[in-house]
C-alpha atoms as a PDB file:
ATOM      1  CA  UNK A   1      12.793   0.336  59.271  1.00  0.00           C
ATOM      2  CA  UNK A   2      13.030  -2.806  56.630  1.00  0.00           C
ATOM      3  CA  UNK A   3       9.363  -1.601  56.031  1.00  0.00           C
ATOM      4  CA  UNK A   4      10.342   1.949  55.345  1.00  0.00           C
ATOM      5  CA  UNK A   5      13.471   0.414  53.243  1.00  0.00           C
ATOM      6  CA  UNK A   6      11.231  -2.274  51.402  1.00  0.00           C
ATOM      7  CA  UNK A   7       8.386   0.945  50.691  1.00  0.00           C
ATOM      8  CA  UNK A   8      11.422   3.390  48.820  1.00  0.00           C
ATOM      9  CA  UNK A   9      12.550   0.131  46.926  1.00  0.00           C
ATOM     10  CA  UNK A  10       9.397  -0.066  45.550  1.00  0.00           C
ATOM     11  CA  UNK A  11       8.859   3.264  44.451  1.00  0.00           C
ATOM     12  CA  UNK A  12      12.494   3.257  43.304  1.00  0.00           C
ATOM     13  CA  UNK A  13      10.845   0.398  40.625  1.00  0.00           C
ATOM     14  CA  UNK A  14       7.920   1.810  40.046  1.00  0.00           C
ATOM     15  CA  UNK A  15      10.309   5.074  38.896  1.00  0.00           C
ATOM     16  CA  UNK A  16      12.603   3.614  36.945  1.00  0.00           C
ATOM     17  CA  UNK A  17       9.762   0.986  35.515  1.00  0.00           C
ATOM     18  CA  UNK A  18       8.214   4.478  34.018  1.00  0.00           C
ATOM     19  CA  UNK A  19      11.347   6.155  33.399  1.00  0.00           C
ATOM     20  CA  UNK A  20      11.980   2.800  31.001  1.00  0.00           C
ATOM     21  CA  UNK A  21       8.054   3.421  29.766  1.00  0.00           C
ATOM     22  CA  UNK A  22       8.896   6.662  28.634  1.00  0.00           C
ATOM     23  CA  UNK A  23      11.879   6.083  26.568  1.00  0.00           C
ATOM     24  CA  UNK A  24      10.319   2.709  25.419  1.00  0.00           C
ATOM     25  CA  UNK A  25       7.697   4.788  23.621  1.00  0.00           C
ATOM     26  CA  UNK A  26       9.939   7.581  22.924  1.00  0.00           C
ATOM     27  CA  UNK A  27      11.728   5.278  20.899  1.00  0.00           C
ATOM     28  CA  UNK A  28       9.226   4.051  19.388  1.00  0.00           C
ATOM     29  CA  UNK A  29       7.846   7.287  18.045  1.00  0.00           C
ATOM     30  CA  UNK A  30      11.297   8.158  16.902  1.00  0.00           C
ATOM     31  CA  UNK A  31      11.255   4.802  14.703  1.00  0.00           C
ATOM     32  CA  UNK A  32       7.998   5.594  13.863  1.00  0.00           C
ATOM     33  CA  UNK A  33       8.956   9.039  12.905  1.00  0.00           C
ATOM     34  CA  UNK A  34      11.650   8.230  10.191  1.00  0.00           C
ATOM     35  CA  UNK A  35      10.526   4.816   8.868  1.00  0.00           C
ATOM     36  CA  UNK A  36       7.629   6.822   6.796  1.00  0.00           C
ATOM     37  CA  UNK A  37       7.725   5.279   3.018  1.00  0.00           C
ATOM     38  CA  UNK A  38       9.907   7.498   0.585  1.00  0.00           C
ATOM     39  CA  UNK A  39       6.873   8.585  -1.645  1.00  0.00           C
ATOM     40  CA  UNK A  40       5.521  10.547   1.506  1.00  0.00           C
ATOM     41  CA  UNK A  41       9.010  11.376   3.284  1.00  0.00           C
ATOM     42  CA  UNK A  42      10.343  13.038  -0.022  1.00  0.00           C
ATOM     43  CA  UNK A  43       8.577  15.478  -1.800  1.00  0.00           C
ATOM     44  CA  UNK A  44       7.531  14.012  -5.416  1.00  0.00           C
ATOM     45  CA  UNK A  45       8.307  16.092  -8.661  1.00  0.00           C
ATOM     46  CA  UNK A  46       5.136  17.744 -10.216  1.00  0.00           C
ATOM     47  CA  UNK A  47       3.713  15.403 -12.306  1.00  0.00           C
ATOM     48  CA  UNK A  48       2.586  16.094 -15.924  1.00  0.00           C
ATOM     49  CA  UNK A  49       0.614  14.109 -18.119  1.00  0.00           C
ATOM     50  CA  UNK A  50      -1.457  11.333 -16.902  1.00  0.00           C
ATOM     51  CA  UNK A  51      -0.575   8.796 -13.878  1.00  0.00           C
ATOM     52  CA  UNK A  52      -1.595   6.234 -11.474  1.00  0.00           C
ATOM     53  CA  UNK A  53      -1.707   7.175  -8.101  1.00  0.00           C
ATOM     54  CA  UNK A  54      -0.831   4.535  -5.582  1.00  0.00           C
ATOM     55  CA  UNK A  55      -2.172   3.642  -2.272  1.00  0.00           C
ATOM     56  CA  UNK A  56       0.389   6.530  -0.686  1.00  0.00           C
ATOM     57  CA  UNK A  57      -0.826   8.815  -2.831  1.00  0.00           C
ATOM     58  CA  UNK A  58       2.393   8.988  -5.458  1.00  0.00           C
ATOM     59  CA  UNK A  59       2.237   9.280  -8.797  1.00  0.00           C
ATOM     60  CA  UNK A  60       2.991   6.170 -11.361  1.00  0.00           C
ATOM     61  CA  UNK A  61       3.805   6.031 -14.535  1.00  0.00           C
ATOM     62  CA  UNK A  62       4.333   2.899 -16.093  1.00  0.00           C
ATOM     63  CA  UNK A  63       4.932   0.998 -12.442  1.00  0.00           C
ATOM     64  CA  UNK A  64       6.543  -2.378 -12.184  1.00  0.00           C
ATOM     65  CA  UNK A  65       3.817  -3.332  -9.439  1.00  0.00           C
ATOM     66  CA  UNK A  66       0.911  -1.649  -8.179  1.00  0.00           C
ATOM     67  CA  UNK A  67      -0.832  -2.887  -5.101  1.00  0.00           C
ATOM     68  CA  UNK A  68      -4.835  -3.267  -5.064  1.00  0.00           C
ATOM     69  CA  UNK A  69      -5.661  -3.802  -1.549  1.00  0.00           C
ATOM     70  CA  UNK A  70      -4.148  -0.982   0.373  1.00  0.00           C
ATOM     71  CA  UNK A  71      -5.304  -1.880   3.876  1.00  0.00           C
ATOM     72  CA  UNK A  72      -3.936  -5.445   3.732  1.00  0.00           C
ATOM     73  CA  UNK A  73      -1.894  -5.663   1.106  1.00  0.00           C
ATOM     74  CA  UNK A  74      -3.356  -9.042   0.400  1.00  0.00           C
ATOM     75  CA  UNK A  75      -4.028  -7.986  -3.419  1.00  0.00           C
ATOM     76  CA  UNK A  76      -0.606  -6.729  -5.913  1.00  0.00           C
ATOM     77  CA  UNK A  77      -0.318  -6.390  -9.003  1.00  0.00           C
ATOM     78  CA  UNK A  78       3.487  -7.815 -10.230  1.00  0.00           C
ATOM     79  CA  UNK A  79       5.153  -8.091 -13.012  1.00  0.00           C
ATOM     80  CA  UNK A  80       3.903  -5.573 -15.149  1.00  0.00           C
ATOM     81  CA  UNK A  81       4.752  -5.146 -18.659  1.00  0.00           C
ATOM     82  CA  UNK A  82       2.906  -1.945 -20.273  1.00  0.00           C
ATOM     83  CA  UNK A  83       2.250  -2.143 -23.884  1.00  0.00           C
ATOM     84  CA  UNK A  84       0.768   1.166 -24.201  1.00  0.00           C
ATOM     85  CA  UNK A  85       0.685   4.308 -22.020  1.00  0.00           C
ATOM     86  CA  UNK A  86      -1.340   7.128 -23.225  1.00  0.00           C
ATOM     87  CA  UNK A  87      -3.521   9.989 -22.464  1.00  0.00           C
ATOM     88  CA  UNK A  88      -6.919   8.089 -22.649  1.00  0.00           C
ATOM     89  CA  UNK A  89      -5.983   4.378 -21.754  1.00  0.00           C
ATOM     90  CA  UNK A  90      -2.987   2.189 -20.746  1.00  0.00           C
ATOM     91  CA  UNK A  91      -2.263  -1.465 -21.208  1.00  0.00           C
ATOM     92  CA  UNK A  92      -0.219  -3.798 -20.017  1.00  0.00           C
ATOM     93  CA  UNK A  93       0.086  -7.607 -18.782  1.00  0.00           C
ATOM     94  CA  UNK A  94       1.047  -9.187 -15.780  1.00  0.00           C
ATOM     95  CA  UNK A  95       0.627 -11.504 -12.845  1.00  0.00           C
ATOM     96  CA  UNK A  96      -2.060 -10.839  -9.603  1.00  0.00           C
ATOM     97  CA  UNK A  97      -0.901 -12.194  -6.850  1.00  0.00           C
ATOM     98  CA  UNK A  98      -3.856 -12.746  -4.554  1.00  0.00           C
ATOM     99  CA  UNK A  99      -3.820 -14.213  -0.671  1.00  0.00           C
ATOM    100  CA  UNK A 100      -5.754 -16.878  -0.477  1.00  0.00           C
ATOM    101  CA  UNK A 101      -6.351 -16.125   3.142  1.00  0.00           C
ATOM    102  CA  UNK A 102      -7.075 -20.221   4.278  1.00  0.00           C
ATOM    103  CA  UNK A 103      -7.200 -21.143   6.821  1.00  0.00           C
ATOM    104  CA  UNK A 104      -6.912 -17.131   7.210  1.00  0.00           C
ATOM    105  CA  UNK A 105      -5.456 -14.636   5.805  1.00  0.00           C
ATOM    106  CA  UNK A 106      -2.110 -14.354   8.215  1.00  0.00           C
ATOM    107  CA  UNK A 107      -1.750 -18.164   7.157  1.00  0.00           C
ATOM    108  CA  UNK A 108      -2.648 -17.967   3.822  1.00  0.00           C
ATOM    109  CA  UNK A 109      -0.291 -18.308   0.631  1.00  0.00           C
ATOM    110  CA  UNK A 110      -0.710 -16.198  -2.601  1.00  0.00           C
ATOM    111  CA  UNK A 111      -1.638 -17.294  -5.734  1.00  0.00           C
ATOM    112  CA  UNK A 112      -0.770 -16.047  -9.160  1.00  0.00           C
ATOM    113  CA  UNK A 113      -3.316 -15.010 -11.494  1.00  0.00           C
ATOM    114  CA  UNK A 114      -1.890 -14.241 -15.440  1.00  0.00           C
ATOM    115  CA  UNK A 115      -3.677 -11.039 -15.704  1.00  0.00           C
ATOM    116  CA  UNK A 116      -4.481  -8.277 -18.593  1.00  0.00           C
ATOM    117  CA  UNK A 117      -4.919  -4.658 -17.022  1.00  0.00           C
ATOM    118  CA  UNK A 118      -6.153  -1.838 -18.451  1.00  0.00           C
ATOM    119  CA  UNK A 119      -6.179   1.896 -16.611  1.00  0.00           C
ATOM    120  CA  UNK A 120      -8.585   4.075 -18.034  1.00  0.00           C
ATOM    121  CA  UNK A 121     -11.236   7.162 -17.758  1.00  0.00           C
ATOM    122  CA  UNK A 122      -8.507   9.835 -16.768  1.00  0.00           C
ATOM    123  CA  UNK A 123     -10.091  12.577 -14.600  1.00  0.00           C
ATOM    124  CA  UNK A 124      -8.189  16.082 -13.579  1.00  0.00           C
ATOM    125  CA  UNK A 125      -5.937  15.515 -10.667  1.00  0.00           C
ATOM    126  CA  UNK A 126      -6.768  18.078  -7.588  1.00  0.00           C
ATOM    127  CA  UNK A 127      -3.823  19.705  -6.307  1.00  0.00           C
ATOM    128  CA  UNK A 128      -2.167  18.781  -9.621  1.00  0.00           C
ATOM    129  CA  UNK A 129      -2.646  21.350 -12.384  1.00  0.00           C
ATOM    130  CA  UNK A 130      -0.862  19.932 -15.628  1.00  0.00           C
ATOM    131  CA  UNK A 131      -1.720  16.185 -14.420  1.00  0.00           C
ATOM    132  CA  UNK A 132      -4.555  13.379 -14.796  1.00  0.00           C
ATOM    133  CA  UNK A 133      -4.877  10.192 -13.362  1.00  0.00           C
ATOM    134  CA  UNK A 134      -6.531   7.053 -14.010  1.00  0.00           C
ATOM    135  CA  UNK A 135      -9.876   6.824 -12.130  1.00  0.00           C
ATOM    136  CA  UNK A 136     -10.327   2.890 -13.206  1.00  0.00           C
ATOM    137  CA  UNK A 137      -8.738  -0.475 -13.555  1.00  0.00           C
ATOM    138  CA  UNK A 138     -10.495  -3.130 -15.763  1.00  0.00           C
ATOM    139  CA  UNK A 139      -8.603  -6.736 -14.867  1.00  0.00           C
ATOM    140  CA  UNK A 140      -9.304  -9.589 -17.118  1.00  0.00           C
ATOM    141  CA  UNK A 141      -8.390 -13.148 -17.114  1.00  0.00           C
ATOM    142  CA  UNK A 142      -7.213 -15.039 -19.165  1.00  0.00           C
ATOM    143  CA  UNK A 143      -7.711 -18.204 -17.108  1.00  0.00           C
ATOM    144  CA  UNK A 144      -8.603 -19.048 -13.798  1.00  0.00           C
ATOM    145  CA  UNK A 145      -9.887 -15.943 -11.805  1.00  0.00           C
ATOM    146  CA  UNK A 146      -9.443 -15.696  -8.065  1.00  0.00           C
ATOM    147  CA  UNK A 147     -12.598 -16.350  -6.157  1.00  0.00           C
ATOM    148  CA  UNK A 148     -15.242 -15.173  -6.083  1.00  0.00           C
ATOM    149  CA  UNK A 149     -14.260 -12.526  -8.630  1.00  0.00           C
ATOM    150  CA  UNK A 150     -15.284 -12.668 -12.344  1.00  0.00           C
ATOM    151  CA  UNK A 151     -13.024 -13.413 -15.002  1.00  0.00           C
ATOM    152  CA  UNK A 152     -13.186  -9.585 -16.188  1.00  0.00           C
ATOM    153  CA  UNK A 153     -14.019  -6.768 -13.670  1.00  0.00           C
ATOM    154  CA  UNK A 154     -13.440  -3.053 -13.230  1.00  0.00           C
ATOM    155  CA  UNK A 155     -13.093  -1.332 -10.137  1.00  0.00           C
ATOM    156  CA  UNK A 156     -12.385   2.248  -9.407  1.00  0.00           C
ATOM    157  CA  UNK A 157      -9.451   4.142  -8.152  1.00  0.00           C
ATOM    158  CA  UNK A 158     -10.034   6.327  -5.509  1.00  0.00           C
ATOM    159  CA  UNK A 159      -6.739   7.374  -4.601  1.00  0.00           C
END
C-alpha cells in the first residue's frame, strides 16, 4: 500500500507541476499580449507629408531620438535638435550614443558621439497614399567617430 500511496503522490506532482506549467506560460502570453509598444498597439493617424519611419514601423516627424540599430538597440540617436524639416531633406544636430560593446556588448558602456544628421532621398510610402519617407541618413562628425565607422557615412532606411 505505501507503494500504491507513494505512486498517486507522484502523479498528484507531476499534475499540479503541469497545471503550474500551464498557467506559468499562460501568463506569460497574457504579459506578452498587452506589453506590445504603443506605436503598434494603437492605430497611428494617416500621415501626410514626409516622415521617418522608426524601427516599429511609426511615422516621425521631427523625433527627439531615433534609434539606428533595431535588433540591439546598441546604436540611438538622442538629443535631436532639427533645424530644418522639409519635403526633400531634413537637418538637425545631436548626440549618437553608441555601445562600445567591451569586453562585450551586455558589459559595455555607451559613448557619445556630437553628431550632424541629415534624412534625405524621400521615396513614396506603400500603404501610405499622401505620405513619403526618408529612405537615407547621412551622419557626420564633427570629431571623434565611433569605430570603425568614418567620420561621415550614409546608410539607408529600410523601414
Amino acid at each position: 500500500m505505501a507503494t500504491t500511496a507513494s505512486s498517486a503522490g507522484r502523479r498528484a506532482g507531476r499534475i499540479g507541476s503541469r497545471a503550474r506549467a500551464a498557467l506559468f506560460w499562460g501568463a506569460a502570453g497574457l504579459l506578452a499580449a498587452t506589453t506590445v509598444p504603443a506605436s503598434a498597439a494603437e492605430p497611428m493617424p494617416a500621415p501626410s507629408g514626409v516622415v521617418v519611419v522608426d524601427c516599429f514601423g511609426a511615422p516621425q516627424v521631427r523625433p527627439k531620438k531615433y534609434l539606428l540599430a533595431c535588433g540591439d538597440g546598441n546604436n540611438q540617436l538622442v538629443r535631436l535638435r532639427w533645424s530644418s524639416w522639409g519635403p526633400r531633406t531634413a537637418t538637425a544636430t545631436g548626440i549618437d550614443m553608441v555601445n562600445n560593446c567591451r569586453p562585450y556588448c551586455a558589459a559595455g558602456r555607451f559613448v557619445p558621439y556630437p553628431v550632424r544628421v541629415t534624412l534625405s532621398h524621400p521615396k513614396p510610402w506603400p500603404g501610405h497614399a499622401d505620405a513619403s519617407r526618408f529612405t537615407m541618413i547621412r551622419l557626420v562628425y564633427p570629431r571623434a567617430a565611433p569605430h570603425p565607422v568614418p567620420h561621415d557615412v550614409t546608410y539607408r532606411l529600410v523601414y
